[in-house]
Protein backbone atom coordinates (compact mmCIF):
# COMPACT_ATOMS: atom_id res chain seq x y z
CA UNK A 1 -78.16 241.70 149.67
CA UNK A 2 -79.71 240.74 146.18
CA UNK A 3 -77.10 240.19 143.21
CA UNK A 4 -77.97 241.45 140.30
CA UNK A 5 -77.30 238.44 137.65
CA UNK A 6 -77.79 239.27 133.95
CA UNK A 7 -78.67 235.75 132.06
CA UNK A 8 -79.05 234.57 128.67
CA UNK A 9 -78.61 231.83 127.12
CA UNK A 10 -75.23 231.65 125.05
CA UNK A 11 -74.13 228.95 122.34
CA UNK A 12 -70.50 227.72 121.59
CA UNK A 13 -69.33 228.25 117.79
CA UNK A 14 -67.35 225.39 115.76
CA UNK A 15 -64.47 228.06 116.93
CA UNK A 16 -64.88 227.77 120.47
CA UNK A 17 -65.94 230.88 120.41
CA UNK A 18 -69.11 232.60 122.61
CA UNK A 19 -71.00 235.54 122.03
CA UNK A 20 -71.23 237.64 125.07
CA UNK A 21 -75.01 239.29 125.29
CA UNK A 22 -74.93 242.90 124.35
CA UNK A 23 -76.68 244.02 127.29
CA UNK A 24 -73.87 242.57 129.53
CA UNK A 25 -71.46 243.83 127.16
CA UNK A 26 -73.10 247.35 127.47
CA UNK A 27 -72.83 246.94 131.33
CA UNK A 28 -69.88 245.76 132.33
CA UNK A 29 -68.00 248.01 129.28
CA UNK A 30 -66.84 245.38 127.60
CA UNK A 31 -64.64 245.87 124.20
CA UNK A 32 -63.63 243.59 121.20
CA UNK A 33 -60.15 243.70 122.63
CA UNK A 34 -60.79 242.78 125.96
CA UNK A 35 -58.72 239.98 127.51
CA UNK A 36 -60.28 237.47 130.17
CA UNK A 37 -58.71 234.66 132.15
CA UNK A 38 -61.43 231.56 132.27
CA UNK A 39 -61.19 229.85 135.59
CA UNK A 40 -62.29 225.75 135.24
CA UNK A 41 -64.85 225.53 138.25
CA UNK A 42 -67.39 222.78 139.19
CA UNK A 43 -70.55 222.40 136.73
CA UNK A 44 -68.78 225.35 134.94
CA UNK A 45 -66.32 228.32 133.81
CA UNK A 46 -65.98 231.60 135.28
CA UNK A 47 -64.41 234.28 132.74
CA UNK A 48 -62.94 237.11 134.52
CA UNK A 49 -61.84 240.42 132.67
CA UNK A 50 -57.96 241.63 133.28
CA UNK A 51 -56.08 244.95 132.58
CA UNK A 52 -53.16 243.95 130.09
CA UNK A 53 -49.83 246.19 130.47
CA UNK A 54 -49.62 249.04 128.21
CA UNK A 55 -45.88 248.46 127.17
CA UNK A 56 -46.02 252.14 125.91
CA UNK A 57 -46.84 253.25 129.22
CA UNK A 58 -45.03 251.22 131.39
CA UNK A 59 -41.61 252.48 129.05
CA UNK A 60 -42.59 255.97 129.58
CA UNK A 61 -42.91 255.52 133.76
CA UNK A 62 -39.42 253.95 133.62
CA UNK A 63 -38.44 256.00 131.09
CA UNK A 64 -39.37 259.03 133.53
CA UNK A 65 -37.75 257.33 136.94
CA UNK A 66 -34.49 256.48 135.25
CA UNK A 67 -34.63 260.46 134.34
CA UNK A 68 -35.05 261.38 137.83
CA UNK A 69 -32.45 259.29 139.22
CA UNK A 70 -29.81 260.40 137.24
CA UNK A 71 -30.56 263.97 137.50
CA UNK A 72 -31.12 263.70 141.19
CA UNK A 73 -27.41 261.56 141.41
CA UNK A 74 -26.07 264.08 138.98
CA UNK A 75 -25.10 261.15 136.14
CA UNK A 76 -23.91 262.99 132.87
CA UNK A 77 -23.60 261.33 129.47
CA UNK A 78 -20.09 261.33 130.17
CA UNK A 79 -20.27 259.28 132.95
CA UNK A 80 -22.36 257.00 131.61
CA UNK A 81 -20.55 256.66 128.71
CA UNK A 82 -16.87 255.92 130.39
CA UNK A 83 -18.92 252.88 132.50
CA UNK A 84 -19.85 251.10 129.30
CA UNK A 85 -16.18 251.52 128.05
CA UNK A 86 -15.12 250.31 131.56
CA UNK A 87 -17.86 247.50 131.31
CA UNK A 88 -16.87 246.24 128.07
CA UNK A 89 -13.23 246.09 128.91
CA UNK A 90 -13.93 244.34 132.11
CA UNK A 91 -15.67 241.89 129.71
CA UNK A 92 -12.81 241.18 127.25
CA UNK A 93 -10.62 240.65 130.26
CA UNK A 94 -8.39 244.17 129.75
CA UNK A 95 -9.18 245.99 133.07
């Protein structure tokens, strides 16, 4: 099975920084905010593109679990509420 290999020839800036060829850009759907972890290998480096976490979303899926688990244990401010007043007393020693 042929691999289709895009090539051009790429050169390092005083910053360290390389220019990725806008036809493999185009491709592959790379972004200016794109992260990549560079792997040290023989005779070379292999860059590999990685999914970052979205804080945002990964608050709102807690966010939404946390929700279902109290509603599904049937937790009410109220009871949440008298286990940080028992918490902080059993932290200042007067439980």
């Amino acid at each position: 099975m042929p691999v289709d290999v895009a090539e051009e020839l790429v050169k390092m800036s005083p910053k360290g920084q390389l220019v990725v060829p806008y036809k493999i850009r185009k491709k592959e759907k790379l972004n200016p905010s794109d992260r990549f972890l560079a792997f040290e290998i023989k005779d070379g480096i292999i860059f590999k593109k990685v999914q970052m976490p979205n804080p945002r979303e990964e608050f709102e899926a807690l966010t939404k679990d946390i929700r279902a688990h109290v509603k599904k244990h049937g937790i009410t401010h109220k009871d949440v509420e008298d286990a940080i007043a028992w918490a902080r007393k059993a932290k200042t020693g007067s439980v």
